[in-house]
PDB file of N, CA and C in Angstrom:
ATOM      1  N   UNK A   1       5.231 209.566 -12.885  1.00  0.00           N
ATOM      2  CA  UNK A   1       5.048 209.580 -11.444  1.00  0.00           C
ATOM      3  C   UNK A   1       3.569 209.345 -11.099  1.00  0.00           C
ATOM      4  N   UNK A   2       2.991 210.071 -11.859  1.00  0.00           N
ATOM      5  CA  UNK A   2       1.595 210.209 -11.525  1.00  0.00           C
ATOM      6  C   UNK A   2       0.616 208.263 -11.664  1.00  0.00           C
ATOM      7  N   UNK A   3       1.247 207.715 -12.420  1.00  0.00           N
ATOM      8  CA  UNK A   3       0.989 206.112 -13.070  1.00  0.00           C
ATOM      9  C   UNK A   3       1.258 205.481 -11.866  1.00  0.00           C
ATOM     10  N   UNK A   4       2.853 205.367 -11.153  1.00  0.00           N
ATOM     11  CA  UNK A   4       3.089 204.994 -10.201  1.00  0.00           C
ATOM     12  C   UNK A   4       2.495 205.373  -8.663  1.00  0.00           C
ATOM     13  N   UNK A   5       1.735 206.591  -8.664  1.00  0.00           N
ATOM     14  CA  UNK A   5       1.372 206.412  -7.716  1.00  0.00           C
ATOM     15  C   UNK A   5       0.217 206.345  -7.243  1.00  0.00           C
ATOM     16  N   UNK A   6      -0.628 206.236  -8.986  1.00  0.00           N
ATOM     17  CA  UNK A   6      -1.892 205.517  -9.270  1.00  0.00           C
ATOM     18  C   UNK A   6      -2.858 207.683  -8.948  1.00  0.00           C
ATOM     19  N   UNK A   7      -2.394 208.687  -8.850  1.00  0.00           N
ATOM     20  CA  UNK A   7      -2.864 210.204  -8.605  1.00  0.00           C
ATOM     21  C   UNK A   7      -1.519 210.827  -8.827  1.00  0.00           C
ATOM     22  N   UNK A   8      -2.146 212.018  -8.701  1.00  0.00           N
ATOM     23  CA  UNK A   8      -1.289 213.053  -8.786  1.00  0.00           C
ATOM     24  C   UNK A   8      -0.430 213.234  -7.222  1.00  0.00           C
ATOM     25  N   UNK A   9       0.821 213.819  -6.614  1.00  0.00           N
ATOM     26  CA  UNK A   9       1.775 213.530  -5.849  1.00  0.00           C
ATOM     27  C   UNK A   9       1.024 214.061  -4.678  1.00  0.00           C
ATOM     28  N   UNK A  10       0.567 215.350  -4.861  1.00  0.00           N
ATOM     29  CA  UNK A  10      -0.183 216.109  -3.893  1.00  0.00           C
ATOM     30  C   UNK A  10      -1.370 215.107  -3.315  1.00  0.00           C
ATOM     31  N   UNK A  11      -2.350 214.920  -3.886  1.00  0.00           N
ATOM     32  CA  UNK A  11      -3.273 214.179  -3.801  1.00  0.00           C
ATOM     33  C   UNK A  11      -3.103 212.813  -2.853  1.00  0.00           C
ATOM     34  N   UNK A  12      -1.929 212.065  -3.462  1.00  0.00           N
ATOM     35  CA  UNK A  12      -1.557 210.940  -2.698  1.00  0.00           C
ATOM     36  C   UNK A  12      -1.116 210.958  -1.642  1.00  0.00           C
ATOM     37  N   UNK A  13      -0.398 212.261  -0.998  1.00  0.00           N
ATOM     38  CA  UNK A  13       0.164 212.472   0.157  1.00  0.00           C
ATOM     39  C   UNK A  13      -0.954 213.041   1.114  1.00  0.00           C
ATOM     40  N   UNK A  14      -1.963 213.251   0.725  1.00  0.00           N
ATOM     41  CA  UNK A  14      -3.131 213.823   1.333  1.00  0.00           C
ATOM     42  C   UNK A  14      -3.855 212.515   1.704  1.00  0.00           C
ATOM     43  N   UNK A  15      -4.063 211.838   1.236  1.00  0.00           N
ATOM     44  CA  UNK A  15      -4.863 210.441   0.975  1.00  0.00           C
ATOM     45  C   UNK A  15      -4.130 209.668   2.409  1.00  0.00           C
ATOM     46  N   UNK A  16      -2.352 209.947   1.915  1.00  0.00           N
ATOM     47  CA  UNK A  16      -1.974 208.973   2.698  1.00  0.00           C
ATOM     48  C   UNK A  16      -1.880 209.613   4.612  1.00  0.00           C
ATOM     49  N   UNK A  17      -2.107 210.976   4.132  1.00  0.00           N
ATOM     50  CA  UNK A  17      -1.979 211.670   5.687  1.00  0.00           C
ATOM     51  C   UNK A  17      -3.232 211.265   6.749  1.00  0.00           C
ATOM     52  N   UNK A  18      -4.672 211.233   5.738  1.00  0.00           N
ATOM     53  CA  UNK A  18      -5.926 210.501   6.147  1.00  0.00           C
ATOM     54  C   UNK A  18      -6.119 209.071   6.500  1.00  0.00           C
ATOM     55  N   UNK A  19      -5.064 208.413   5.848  1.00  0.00           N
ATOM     56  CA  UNK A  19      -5.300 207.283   6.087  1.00  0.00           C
ATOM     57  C   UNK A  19      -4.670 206.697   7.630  1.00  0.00           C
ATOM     58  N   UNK A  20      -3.575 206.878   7.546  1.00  0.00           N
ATOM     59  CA  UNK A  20      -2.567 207.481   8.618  1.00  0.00           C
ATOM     60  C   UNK A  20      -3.313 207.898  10.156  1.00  0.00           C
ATOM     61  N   UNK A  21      -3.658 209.281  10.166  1.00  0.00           N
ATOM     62  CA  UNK A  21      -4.572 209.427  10.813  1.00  0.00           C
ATOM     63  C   UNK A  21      -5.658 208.930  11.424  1.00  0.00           C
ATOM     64  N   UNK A  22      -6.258 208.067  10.893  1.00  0.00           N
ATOM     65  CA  UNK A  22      -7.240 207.577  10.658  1.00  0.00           C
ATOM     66  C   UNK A  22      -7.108 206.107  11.558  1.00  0.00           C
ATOM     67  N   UNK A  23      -6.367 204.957  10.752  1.00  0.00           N
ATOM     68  CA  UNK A  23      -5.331 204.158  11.741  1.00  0.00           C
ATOM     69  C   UNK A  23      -4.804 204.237  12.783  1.00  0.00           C
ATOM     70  N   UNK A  24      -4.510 205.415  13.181  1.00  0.00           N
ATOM     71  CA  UNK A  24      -3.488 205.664  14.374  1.00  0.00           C
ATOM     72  C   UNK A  24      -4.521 205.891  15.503  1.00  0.00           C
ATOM     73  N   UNK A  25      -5.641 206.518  15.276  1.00  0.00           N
ATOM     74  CA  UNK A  25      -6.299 206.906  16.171  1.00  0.00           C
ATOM     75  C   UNK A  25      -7.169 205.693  16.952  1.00  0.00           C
ATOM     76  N   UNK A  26      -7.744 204.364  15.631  1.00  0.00           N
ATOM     77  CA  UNK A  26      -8.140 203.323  16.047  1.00  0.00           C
ATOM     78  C   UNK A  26      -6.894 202.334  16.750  1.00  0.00           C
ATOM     79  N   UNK A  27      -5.839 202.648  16.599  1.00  0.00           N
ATOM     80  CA  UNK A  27      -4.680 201.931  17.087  1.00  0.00           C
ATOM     81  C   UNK A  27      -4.470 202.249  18.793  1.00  0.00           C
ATOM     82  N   UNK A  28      -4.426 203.695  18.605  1.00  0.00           N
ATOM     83  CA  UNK A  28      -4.645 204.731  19.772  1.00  0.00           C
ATOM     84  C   UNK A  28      -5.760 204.041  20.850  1.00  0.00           C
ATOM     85  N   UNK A  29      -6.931 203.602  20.438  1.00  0.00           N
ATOM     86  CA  UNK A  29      -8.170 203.420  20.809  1.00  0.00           C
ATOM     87  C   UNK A  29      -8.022 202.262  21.853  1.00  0.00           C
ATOM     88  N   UNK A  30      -7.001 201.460  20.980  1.00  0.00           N
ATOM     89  CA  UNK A  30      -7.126 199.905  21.544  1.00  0.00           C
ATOM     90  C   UNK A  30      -6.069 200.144  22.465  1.00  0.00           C
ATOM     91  N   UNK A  31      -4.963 200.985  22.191  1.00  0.00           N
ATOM     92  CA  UNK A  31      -4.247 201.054  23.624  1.00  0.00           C
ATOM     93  C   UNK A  31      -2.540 200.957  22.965  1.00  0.00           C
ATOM     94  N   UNK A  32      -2.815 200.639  21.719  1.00  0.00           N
ATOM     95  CA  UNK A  32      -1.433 200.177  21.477  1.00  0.00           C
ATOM     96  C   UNK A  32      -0.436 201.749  20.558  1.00  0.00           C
ATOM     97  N   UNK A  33       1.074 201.735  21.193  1.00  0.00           N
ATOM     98  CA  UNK A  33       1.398 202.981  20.761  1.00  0.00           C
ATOM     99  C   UNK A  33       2.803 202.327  20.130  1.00  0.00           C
ATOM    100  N   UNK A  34       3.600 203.598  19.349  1.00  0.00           N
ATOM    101  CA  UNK A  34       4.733 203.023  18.322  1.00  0.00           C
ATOM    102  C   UNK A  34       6.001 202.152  19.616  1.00  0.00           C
ATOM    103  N   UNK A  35       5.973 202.210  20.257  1.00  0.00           N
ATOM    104  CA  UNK A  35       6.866 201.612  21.201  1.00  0.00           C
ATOM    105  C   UNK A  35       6.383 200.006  21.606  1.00  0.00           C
ATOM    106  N   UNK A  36       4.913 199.993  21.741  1.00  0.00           N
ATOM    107  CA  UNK A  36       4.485 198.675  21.679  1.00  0.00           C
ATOM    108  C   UNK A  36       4.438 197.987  20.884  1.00  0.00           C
ATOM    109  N   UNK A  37       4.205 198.679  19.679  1.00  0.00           N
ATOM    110  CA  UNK A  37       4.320 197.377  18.597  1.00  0.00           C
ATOM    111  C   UNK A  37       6.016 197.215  17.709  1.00  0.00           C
ATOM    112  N   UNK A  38       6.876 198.417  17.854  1.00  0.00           N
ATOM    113  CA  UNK A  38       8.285 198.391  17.765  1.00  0.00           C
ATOM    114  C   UNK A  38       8.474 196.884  18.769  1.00  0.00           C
ATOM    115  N   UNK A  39       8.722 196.934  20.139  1.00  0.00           N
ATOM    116  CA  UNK A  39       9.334 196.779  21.158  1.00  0.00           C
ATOM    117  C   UNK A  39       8.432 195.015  20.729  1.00  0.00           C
ATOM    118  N   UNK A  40       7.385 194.584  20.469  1.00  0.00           N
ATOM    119  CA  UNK A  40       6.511 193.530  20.244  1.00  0.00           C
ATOM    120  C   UNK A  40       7.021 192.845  19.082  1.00  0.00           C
ATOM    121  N   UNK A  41       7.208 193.692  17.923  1.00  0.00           N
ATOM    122  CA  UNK A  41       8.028 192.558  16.473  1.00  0.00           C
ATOM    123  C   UNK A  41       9.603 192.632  16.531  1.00  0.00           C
ATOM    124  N   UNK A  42      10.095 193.210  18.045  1.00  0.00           N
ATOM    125  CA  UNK A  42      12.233 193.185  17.701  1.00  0.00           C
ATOM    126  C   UNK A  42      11.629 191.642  18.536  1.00  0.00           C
ATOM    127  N   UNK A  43      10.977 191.708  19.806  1.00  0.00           N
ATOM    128  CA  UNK A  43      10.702 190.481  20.629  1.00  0.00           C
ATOM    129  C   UNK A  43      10.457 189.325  19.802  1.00  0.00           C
ATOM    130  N   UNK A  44       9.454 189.307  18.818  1.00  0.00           N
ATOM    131  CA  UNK A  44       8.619 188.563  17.797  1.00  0.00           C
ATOM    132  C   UNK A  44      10.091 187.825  17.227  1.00  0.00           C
ATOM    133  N   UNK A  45      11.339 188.855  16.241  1.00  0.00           N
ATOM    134  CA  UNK A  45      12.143 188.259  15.470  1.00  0.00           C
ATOM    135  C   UNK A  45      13.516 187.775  16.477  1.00  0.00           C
ATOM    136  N   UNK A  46      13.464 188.368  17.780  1.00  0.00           N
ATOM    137  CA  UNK A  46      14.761 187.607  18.772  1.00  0.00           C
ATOM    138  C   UNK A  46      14.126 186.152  18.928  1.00  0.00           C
ATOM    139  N   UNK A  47      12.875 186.493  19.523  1.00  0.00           N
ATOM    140  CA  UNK A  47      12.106 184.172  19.615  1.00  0.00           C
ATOM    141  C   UNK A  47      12.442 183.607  18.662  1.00  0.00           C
ATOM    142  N   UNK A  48      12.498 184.423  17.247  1.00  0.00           N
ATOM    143  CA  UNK A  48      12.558 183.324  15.977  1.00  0.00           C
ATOM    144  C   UNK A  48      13.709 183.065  16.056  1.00  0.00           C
ATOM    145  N   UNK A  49      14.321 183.784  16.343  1.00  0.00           N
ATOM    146  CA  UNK A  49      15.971 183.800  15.877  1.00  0.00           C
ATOM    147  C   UNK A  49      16.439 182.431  17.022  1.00  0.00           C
ATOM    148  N   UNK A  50      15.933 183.077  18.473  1.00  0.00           N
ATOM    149  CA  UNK A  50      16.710 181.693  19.198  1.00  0.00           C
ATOM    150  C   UNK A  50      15.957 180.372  18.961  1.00  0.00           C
ATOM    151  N   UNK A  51      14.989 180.439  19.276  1.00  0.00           N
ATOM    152  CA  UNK A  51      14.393 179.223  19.218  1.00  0.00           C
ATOM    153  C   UNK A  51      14.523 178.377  17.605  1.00  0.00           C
ATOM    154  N   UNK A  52      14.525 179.806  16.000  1.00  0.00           N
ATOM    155  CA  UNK A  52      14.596 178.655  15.790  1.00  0.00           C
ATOM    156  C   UNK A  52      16.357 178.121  15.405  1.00  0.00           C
ATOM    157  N   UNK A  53      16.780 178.705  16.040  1.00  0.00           N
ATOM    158  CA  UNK A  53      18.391 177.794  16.080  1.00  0.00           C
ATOM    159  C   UNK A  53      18.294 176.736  17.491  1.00  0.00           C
ATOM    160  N   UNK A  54      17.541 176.591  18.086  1.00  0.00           N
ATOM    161  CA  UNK A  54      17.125 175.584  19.270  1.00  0.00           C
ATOM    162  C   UNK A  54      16.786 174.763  18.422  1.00  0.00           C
ATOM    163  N   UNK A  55      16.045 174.750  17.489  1.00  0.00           N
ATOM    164  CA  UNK A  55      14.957 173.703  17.115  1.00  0.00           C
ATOM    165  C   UNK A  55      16.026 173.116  15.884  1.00  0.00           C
ATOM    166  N   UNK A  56      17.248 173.658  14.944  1.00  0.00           N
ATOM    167  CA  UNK A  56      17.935 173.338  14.620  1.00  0.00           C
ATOM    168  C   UNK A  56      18.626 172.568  15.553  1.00  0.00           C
ATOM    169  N   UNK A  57      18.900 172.940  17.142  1.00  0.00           N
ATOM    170  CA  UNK A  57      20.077 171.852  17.727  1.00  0.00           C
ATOM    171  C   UNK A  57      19.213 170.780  17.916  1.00  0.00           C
ATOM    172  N   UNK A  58      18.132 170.473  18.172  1.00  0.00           N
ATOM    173  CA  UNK A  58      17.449 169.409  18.414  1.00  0.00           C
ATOM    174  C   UNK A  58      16.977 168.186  17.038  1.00  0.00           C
ATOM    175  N   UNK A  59      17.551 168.624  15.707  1.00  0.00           N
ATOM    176  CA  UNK A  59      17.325 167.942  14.917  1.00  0.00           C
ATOM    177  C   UNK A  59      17.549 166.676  15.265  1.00  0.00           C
ATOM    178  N   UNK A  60      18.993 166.323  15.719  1.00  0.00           N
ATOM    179  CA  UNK A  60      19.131 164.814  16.079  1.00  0.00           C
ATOM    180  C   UNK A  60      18.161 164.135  16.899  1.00  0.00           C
ATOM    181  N   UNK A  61      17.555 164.743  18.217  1.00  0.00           N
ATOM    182  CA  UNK A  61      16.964 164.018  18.712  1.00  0.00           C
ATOM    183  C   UNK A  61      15.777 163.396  17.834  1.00  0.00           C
ATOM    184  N   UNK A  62      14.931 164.801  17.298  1.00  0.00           N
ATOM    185  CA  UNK A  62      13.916 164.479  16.056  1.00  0.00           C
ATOM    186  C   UNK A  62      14.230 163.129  15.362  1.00  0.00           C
ATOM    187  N   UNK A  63      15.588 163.302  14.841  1.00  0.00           N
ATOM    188  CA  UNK A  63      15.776 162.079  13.885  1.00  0.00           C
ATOM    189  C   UNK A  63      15.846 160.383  14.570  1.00  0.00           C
ATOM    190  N   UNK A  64      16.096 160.666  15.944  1.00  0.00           N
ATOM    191  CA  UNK A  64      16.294 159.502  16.741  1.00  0.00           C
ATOM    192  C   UNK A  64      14.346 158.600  16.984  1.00  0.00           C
ATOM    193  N   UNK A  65      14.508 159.805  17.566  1.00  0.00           N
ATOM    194  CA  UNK A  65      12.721 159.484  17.899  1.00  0.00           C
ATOM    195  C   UNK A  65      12.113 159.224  16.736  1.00  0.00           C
ATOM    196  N   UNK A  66      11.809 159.837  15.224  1.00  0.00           N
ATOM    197  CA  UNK A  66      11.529 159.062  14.486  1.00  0.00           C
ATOM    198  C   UNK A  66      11.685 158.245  14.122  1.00  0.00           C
ATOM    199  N   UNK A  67      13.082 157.365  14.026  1.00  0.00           N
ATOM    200  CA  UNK A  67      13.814 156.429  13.965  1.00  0.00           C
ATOM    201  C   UNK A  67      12.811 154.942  14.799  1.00  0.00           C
ATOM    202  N   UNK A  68      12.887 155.511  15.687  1.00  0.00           N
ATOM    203  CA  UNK A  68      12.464 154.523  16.790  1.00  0.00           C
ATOM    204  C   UNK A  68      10.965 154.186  15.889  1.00  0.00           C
ATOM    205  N   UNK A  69      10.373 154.822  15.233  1.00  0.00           N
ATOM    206  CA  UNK A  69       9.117 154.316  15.299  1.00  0.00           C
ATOM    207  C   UNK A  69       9.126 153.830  13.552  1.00  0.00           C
ATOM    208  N   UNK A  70       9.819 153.912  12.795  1.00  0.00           N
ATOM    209  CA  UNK A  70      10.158 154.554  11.554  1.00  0.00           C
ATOM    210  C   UNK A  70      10.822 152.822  11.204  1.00  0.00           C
ATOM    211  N   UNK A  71      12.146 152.870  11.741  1.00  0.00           N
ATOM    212  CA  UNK A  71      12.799 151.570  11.602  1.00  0.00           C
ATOM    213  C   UNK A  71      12.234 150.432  11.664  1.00  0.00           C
ATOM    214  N   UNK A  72      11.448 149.968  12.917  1.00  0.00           N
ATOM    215  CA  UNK A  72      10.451 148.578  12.647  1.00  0.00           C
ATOM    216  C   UNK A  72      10.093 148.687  12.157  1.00  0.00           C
ATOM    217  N   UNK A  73       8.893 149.547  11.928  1.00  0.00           N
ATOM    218  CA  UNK A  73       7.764 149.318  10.904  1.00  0.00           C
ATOM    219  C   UNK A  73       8.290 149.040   9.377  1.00  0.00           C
ATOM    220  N   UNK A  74       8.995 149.670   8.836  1.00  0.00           N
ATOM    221  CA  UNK A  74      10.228 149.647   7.699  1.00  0.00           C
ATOM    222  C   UNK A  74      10.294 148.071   7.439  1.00  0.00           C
ATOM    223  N   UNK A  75      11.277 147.915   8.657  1.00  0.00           N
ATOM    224  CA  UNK A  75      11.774 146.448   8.916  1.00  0.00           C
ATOM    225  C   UNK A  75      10.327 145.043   8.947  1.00  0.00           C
ATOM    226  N   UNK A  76       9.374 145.351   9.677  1.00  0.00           N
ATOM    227  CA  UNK A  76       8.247 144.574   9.512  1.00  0.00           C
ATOM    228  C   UNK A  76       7.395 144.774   7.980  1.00  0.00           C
ATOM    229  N   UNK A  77       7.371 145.459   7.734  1.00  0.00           N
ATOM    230  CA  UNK A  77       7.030 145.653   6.023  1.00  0.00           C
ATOM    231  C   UNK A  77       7.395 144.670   4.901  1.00  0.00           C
ATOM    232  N   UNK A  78       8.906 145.358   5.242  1.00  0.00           N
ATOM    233  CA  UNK A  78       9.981 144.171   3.974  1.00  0.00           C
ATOM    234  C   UNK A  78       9.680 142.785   4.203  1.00  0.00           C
ATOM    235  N   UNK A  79       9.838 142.435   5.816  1.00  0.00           N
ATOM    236  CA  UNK A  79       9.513 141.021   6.353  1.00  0.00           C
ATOM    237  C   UNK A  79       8.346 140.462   5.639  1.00  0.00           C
ATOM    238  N   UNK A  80       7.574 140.932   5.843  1.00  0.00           N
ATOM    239  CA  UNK A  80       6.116 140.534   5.631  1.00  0.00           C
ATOM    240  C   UNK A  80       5.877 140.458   3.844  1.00  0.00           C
ATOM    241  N   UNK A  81       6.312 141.431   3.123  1.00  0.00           N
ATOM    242  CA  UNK A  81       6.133 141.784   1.899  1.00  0.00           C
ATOM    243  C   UNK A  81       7.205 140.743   1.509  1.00  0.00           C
ATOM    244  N   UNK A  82       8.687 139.792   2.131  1.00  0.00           N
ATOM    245  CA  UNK A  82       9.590 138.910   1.343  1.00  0.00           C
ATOM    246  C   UNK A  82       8.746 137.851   1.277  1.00  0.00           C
ATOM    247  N   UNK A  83       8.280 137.692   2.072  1.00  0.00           N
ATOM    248  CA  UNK A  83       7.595 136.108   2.524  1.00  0.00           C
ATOM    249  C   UNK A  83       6.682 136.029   1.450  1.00  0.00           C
ATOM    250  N   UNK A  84       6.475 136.706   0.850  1.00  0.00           N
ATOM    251  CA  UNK A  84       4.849 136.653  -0.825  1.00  0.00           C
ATOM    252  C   UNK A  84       6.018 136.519  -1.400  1.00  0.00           C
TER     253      UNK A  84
END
């Protein structure tokens, strides 16, 4: 136990009560409390979640619009490169 938690159990829970403390109060400072930053990363992973299944429905367009610019140039390449 003591390997894993790099001290003895007592010790580490003391360490970690200071540290804790310590954090919270500069956290405290700036204004931000457990409800703001809870309530800030559920918000953080709902955007990911919709948007990025938005950005999944929009693949086709992606693929269109590249297309458009993608295909000539392609096509003028080969042209140019048969003619040698």
């Amino acid at each position: 136990m003591n390997r894993f938690l790099g001290d003895t159990p007592g010790r580490t829970l003391v360490k970690l009560i200071v540290v804790c403390l310590l954090v919270g109060f500069v956290l405290a400072f700036f204004g931000y409390t457990p409800d703001n930053i809870i309530g800030s990363l559920r918000y953080h992973f709902y955007d990911l979640w919709y948007n990025g299944f938005a950005a999944l429905g929009k693949v086709g367009n992606y693929l269109l619009l590249g297309a458009i610019v993608v295909i000539p140039l392609f096509i003028i390449i080969r042209l140019m490169s048969f003619r040698r």
